[in-house]
C-alpha atoms as a PDB file:
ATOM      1  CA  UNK A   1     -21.291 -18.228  11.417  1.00  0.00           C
ATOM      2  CA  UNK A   2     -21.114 -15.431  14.222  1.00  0.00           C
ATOM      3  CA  UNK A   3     -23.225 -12.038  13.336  1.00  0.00           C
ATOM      4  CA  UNK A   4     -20.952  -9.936  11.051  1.00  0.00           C
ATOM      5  CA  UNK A   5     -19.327  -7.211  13.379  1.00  0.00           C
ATOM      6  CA  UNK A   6     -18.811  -3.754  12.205  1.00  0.00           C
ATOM      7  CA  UNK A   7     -14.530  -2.822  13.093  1.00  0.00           C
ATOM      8  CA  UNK A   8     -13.116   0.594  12.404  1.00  0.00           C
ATOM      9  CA  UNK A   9      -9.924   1.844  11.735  1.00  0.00           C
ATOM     10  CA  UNK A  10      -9.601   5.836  13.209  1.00  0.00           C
ATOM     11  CA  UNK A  11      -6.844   7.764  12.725  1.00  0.00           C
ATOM     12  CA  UNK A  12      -5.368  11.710  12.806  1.00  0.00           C
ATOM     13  CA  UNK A  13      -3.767  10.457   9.173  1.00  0.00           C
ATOM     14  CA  UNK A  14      -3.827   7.559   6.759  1.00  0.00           C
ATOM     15  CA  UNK A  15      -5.345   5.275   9.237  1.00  0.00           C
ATOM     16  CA  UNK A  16      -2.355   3.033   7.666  1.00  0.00           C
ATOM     17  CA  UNK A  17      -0.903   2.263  11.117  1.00  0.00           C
ATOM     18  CA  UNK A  18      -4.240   1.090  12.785  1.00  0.00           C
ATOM     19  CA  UNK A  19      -5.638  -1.122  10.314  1.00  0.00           C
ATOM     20  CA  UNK A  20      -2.557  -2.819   9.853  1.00  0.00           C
ATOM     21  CA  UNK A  21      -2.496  -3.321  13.480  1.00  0.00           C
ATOM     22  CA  UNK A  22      -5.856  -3.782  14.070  1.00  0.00           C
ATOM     23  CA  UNK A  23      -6.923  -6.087  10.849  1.00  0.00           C
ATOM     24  CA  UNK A  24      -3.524  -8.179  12.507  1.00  0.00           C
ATOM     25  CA  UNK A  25      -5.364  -8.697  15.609  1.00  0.00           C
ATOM     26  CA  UNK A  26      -8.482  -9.732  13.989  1.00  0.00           C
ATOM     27  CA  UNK A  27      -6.513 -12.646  11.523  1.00  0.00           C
ATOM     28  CA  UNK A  28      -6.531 -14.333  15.452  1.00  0.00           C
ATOM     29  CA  UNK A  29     -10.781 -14.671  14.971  1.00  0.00           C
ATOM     30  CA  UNK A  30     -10.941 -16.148  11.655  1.00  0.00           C
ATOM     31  CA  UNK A  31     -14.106 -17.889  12.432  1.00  0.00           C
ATOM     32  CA  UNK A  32     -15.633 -14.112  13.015  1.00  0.00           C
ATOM     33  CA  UNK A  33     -17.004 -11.936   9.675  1.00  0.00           C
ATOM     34  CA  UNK A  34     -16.112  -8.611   9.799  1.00  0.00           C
ATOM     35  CA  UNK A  35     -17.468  -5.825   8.207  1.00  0.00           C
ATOM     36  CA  UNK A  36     -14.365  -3.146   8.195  1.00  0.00           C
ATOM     37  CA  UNK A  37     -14.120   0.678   7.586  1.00  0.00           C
ATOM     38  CA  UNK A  38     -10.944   2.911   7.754  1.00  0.00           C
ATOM     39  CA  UNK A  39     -11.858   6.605   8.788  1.00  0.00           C
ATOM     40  CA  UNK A  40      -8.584   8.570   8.320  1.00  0.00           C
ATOM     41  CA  UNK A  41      -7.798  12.673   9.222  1.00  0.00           C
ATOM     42  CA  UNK A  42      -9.805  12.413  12.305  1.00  0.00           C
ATOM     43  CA  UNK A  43      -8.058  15.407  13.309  1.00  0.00           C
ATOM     44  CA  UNK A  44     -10.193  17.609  15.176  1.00  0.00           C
ATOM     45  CA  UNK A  45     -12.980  17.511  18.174  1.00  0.00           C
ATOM     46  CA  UNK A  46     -15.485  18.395  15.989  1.00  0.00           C
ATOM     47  CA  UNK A  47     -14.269  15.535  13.451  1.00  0.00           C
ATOM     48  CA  UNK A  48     -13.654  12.970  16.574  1.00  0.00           C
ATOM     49  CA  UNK A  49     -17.369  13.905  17.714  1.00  0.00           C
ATOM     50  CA  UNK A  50     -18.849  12.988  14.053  1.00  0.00           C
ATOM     51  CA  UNK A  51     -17.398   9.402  13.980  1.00  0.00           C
ATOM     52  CA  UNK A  52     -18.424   9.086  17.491  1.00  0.00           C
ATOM     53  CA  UNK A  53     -21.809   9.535  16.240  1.00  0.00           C
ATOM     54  CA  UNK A  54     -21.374   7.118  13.266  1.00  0.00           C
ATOM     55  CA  UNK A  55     -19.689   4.087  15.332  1.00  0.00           C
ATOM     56  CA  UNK A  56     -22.939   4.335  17.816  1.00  0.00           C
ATOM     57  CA  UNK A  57     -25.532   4.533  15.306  1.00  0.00           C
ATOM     58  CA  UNK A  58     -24.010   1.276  13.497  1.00  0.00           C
ATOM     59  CA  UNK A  59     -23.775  -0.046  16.977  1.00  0.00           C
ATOM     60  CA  UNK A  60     -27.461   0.669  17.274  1.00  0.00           C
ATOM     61  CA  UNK A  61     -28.397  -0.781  13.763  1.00  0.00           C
ATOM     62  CA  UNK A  62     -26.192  -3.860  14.272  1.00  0.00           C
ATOM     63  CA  UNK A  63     -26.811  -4.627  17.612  1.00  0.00           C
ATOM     64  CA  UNK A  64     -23.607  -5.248  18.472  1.00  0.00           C
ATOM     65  CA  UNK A  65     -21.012  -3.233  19.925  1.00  0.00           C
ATOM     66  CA  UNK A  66     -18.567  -2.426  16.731  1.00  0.00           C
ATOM     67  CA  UNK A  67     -14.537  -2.778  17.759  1.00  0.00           C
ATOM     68  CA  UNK A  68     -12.735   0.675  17.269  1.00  0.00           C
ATOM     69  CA  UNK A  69      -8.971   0.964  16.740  1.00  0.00           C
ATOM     70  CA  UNK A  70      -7.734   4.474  16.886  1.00  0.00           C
ATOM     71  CA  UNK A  71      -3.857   5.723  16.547  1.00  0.00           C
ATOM     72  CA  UNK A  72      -4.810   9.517  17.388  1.00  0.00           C
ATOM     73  CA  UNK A  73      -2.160  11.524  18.994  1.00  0.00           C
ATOM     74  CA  UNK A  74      -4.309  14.511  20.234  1.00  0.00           C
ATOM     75  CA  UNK A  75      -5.932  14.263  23.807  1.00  0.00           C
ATOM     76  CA  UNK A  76      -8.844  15.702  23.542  1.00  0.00           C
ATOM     77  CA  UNK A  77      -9.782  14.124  20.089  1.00  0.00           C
ATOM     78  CA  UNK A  78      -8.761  10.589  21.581  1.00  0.00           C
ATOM     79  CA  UNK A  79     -11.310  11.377  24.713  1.00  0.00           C
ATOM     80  CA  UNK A  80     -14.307  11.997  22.073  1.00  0.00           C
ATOM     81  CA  UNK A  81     -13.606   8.253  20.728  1.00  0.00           C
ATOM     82  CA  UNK A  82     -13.443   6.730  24.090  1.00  0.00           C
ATOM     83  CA  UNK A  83     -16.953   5.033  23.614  1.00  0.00           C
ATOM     84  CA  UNK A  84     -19.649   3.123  25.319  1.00  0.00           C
ATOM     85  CA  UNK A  85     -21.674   1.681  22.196  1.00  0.00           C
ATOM     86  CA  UNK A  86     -18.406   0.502  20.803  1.00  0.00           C
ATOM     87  CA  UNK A  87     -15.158  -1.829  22.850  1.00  0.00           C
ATOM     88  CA  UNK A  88     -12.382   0.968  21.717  1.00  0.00           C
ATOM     89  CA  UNK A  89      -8.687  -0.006  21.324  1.00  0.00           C
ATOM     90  CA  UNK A  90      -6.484   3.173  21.612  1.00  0.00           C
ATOM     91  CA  UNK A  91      -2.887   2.024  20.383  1.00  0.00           C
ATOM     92  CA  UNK A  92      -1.514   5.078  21.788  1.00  0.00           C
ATOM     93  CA  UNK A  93      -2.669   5.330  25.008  1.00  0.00           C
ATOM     94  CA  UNK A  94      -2.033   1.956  25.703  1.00  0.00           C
ATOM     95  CA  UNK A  95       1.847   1.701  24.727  1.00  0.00           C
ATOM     96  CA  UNK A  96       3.407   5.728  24.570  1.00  0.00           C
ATOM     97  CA  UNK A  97       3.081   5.799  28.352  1.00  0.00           C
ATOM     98  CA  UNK A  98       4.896   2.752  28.853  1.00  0.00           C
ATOM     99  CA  UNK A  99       7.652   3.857  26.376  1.00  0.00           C
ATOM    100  CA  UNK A 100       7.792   7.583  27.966  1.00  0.00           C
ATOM    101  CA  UNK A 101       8.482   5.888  31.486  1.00  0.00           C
ATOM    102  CA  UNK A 102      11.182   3.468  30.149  1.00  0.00           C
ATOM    103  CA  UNK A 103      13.055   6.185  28.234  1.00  0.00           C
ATOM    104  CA  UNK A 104      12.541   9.254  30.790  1.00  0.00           C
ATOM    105  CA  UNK A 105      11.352  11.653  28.022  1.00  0.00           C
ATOM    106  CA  UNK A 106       7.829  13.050  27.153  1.00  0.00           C
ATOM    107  CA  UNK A 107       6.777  11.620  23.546  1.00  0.00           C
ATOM    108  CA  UNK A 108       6.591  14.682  20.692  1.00  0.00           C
ATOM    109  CA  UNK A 109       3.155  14.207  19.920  1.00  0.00           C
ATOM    110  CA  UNK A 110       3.852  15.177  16.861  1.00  0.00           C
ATOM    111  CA  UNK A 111       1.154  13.841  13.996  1.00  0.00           C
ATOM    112  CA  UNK A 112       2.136  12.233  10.699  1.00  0.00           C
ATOM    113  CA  UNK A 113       5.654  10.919  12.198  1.00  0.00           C
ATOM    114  CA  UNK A 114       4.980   7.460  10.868  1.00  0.00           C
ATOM    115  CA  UNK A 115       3.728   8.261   7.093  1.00  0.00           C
ATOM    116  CA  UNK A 116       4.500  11.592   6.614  1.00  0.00           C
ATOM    117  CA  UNK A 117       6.886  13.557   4.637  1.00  0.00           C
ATOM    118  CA  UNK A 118       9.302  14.203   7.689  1.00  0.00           C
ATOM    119  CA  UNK A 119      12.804  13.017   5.836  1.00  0.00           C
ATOM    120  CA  UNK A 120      12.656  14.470   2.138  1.00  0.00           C
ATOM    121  CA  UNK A 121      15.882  12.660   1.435  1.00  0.00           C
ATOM    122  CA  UNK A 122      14.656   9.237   2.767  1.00  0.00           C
ATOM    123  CA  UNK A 123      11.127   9.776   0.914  1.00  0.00           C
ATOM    124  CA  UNK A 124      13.048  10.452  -2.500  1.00  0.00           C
ATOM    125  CA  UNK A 125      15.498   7.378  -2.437  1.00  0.00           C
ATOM    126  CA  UNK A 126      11.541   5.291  -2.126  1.00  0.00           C
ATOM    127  CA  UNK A 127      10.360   7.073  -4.785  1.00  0.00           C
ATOM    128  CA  UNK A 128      13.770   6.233  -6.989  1.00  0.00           C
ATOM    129  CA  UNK A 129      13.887   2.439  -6.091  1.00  0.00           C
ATOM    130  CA  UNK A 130       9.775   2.370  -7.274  1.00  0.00           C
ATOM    131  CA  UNK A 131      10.961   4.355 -10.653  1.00  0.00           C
ATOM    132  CA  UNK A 132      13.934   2.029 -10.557  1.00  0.00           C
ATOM    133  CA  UNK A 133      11.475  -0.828 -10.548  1.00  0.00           C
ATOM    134  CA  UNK A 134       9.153   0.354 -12.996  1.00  0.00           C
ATOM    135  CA  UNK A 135      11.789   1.077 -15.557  1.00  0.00           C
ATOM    136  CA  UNK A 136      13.107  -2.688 -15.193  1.00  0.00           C
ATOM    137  CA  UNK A 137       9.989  -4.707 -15.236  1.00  0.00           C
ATOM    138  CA  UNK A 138       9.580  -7.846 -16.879  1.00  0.00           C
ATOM    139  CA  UNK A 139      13.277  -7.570 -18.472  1.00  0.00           C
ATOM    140  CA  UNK A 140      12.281  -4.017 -20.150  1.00  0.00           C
ATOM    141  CA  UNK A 141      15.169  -2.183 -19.721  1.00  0.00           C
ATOM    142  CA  UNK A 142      18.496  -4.438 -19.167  1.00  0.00           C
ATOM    143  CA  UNK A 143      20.447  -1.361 -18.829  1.00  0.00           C
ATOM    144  CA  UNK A 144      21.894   0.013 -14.771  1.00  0.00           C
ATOM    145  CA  UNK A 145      21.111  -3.811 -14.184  1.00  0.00           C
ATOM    146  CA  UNK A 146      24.747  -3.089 -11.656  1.00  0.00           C
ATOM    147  CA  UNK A 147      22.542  -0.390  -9.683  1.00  0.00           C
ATOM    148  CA  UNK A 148      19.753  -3.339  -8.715  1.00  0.00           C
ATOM    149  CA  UNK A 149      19.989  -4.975  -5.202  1.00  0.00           C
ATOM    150  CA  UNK A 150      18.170  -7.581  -6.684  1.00  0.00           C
ATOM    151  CA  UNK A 151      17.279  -9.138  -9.894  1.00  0.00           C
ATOM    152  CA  UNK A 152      14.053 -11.463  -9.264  1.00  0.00           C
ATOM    153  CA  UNK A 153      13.814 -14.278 -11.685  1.00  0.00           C
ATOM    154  CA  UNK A 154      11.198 -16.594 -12.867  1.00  0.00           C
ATOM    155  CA  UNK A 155       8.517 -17.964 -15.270  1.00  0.00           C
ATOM    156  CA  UNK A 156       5.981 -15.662 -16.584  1.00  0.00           C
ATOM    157  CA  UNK A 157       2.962 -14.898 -13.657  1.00  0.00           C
ATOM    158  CA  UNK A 158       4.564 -16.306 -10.365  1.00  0.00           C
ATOM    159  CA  UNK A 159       4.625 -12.711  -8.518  1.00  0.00           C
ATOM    160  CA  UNK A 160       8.156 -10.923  -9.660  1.00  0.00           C
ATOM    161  CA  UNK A 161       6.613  -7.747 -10.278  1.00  0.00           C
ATOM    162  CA  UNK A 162       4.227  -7.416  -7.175  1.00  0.00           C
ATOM    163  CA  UNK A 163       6.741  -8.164  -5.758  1.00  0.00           C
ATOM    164  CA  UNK A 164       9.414  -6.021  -6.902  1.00  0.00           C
ATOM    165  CA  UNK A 165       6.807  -3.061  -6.359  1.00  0.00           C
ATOM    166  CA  UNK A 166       6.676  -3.769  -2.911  1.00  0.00           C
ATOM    167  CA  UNK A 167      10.302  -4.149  -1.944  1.00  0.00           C
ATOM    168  CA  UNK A 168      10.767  -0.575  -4.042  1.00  0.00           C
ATOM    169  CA  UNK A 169       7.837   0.830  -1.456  1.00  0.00           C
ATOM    170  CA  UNK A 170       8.353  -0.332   1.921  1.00  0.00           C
ATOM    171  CA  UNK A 171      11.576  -1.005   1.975  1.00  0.00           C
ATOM    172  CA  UNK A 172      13.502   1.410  -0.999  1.00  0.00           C
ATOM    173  CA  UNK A 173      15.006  -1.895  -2.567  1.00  0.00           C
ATOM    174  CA  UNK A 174      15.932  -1.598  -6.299  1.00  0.00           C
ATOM    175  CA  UNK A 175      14.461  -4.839  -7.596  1.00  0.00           C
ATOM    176  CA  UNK A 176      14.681  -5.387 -10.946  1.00  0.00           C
ATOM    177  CA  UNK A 177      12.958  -8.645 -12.883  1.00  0.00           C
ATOM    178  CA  UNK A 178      13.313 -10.531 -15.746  1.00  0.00           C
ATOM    179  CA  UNK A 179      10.797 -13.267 -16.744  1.00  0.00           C
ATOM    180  CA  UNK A 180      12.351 -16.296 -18.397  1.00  0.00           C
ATOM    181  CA  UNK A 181      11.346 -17.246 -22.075  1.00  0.00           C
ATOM    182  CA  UNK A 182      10.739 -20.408 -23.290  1.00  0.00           C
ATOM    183  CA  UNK A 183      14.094 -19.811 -25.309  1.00  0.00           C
ATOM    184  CA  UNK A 184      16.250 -19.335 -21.980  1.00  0.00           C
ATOM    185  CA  UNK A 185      14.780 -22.153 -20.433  1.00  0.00           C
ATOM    186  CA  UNK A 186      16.238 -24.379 -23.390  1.00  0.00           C
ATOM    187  CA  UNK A 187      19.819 -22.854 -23.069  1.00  0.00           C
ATOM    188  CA  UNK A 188      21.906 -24.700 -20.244  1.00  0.00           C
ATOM    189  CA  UNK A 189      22.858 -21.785 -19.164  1.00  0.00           C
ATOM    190  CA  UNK A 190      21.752 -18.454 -17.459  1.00  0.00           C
ATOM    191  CA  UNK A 191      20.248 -16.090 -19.847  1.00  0.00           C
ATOM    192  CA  UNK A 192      23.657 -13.971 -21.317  1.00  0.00           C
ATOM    193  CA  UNK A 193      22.134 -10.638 -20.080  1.00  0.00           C
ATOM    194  CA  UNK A 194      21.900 -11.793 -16.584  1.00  0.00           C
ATOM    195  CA  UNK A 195      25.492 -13.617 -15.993  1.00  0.00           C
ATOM    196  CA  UNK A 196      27.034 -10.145 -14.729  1.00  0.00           C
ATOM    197  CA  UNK A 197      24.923  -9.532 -12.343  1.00  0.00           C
ATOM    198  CA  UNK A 198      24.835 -13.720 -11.216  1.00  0.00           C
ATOM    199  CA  UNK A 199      25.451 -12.448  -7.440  1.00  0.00           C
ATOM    200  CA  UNK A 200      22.154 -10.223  -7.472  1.00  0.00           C
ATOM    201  CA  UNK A 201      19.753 -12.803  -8.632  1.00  0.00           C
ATOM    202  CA  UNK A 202      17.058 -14.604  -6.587  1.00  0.00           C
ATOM    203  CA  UNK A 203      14.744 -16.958  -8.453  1.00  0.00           C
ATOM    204  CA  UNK A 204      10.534 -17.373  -7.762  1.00  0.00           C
ATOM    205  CA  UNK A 205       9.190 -20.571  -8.466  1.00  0.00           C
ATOM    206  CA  UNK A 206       5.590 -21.820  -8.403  1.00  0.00           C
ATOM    207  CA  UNK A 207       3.563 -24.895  -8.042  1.00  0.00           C
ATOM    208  CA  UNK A 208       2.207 -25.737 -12.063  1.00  0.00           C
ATOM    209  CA  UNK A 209      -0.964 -26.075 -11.338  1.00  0.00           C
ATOM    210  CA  UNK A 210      -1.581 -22.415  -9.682  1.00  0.00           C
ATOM    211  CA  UNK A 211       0.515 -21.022 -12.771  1.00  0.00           C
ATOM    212  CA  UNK A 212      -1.896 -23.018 -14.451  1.00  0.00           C
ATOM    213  CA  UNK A 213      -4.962 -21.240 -12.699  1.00  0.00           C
ATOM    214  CA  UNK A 214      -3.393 -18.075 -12.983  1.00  0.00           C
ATOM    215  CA  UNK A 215      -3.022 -17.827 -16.655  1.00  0.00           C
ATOM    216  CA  UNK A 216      -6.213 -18.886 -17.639  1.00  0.00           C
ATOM    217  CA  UNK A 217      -7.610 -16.032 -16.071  1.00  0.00           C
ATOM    218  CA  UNK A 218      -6.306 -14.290 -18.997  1.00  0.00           C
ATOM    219  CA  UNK A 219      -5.437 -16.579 -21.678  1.00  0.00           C
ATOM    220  CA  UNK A 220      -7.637 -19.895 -21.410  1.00  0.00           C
ATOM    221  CA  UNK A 221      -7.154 -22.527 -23.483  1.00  0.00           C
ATOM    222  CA  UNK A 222      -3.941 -21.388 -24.923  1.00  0.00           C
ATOM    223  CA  UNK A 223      -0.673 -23.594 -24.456  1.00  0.00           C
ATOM    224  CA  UNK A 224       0.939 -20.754 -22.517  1.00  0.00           C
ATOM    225  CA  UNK A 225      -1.282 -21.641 -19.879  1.00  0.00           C
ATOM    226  CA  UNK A 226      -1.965 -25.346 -20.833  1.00  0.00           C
ATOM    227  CA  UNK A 227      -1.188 -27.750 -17.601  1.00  0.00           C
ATOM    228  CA  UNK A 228       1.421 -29.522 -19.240  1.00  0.00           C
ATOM    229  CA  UNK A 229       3.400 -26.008 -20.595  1.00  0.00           C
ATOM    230  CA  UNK A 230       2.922 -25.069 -16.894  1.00  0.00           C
ATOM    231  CA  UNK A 231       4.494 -27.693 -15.225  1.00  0.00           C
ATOM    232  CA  UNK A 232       7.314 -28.005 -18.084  1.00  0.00           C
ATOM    233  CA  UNK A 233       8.359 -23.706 -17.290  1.00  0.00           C
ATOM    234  CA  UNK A 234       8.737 -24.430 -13.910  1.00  0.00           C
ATOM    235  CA  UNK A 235      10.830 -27.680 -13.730  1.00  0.00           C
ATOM    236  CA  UNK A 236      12.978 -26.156 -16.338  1.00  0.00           C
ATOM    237  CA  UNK A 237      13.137 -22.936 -14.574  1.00  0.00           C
ATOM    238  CA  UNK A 238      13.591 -24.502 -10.922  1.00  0.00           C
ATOM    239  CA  UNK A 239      16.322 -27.080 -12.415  1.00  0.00           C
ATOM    240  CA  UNK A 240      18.229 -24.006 -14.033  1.00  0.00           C
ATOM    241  CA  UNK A 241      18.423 -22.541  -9.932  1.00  0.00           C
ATOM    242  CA  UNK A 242      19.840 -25.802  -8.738  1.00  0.00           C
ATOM    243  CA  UNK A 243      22.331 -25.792 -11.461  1.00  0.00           C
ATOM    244  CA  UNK A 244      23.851 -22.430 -10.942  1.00  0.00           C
ATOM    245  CA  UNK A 245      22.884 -22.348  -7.303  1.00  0.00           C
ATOM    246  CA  UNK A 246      20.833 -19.395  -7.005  1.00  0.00           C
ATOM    247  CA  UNK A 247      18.291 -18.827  -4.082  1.00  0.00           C
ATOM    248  CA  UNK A 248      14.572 -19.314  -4.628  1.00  0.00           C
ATOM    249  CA  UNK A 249      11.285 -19.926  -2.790  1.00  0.00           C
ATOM    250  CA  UNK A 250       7.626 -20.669  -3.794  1.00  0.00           C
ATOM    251  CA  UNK A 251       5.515 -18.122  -3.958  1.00  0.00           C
ATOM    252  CA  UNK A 252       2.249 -20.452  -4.102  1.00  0.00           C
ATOM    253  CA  UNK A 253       1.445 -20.012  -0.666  1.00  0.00           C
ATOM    254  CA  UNK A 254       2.889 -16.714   0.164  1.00  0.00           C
ATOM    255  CA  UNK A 255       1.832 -13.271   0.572  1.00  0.00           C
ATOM    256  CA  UNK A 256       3.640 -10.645  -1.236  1.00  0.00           C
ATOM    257  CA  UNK A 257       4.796  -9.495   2.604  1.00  0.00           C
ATOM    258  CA  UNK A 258       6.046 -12.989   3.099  1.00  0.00           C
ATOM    259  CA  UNK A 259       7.628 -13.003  -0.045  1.00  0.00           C
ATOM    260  CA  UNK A 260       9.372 -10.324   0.391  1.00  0.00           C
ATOM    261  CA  UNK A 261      10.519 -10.512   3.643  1.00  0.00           C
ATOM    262  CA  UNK A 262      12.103 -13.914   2.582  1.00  0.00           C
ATOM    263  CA  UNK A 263      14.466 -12.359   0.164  1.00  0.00           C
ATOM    264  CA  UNK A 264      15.146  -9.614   2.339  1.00  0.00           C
ATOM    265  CA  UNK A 265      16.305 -12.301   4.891  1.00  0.00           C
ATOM    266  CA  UNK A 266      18.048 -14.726   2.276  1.00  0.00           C
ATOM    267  CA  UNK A 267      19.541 -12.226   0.256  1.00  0.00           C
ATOM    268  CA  UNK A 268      20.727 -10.285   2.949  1.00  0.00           C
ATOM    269  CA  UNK A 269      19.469  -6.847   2.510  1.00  0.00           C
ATOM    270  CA  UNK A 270      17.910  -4.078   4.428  1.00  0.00           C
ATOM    271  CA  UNK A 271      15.955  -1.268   4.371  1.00  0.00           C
ATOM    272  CA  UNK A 272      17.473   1.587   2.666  1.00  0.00           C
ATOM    273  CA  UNK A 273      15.352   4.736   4.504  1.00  0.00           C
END
């Protein structure tokens, strides 16, 4: 195994946009450890000069150059990161420029544009589709089921709620759930609460044996999460999709990003902010 490298994530806020960019560049060195640190409201010269100091005394320690990834719109605090002890990776520098000559127009250089409160309107309907999904979680609250975009369905533990929480967040989807019983997997039919909203639903399914794995984290030994009960949910639960043909995917070997981005594509929905 290579020596562990030290990678930072700088940024004037969160530091949301360059570790997801930079942490997707490094899933491309997946034989390489890394040893990562996020450093966000970098903000200020003074600030920019601190975290200089830090990257080049762990460069010092580690004996390797550490790899930086800043998204800083000031100048003058991106020229205090541009660093010899470490290989830097400015992600505005290296596309705005390109962007501003295409378009003819100077960029705002405005910070926070990409996770800040800029759009109060757009940041409240979020905030109502997470409430939204909250509220209707794990079949709580079967009431304003019409309001939902979607109504994810599927055996207890195979990711509805993660993943309802994460539609509601990134993309302002209302995504109900409702987890089916052992009694509505015994009825031929959809469960009664669910049959006006048939259009709406989109069904998880998951291989037994991670269900399996999954449940005995928190309730071994018991026949909710015995093999056989495992494997008997989700045949009954995939063979109820068939039958009223409703859309579902595995979420065994997904991400909640993949996940979601699945239904997004299959259900044919948007973002809505």
């Amino acid at each position: 195994m290579p020596h562990r490298r030290s990678a930072f994530f700088v940024s004037d806020r969160t530091g949301i946009t360059a570790e997801a960019m930079g942490s997707t560049l490094l899933t491309q060195f997946d034989m390489q450890e890394f040893k990562r640190e996020t450093i966000p409201y970098i903000d200020t010269v003074e600030k920019a000069a601190e975290v200089a100091q830090k990257i080049c005394t762990r460069a010092a320690s580690d004996h390797h150059r550490p790899l930086l990834f800043t998204s800083i719109i000031n100048p003058e605090v991106r020229a205090h990161l541009k660093l010899d002890c470490a290989l830097s990776i400015d992600f505005f520098e290296s596309f705005i420029g390109q962007i501003e000559n295409e378009l003819g127009q100077k960029a705002a250089q405005t910070i926070g544009k990409a996770h800040g409160l800029i759009n109060e309107e757009r940041y409240d309907h979020r905030i109502e589709a997470v409430n939204f999904s909250l509220n209707h979680d794990d079949g709580i609250k079967l009431k304003d089921l019409e309001e939902a975009d979607v109504i994810l369905v599927g055996v207890s533990r195979s990711g509805k709620t993660p993943t309802c929480l994460y539609l509601a967040l990134q993309y302002g989807i209302k995504a109900a759930n409702y987890p089916l019983t052992p009694e509505d997997l015994g009825c031929p039919t959809l469960p009664k609460s669910l049959l006006p909203y048939r259009n709406k639903i989109f069904g998880l399914t998951i291989d037994p044996l991670r269900l399996h794995n999954i449940r005995s984290e928190r309730r071994r030994d018991s026949t909710y999460a015995s093999m056989e009960n495992c494997r008997s949910e989700v045949n009954e639960a995939e063979s109820m999709f068939r039958q009223h043909a409703i859309p579902f995917i595995s979420t065994t070997h997904k991400s909640i990003e993949e996940i979601s981005t699945t239904i997004l594509h299959k259900a044919g929905l948007s973002r809505r902010f």
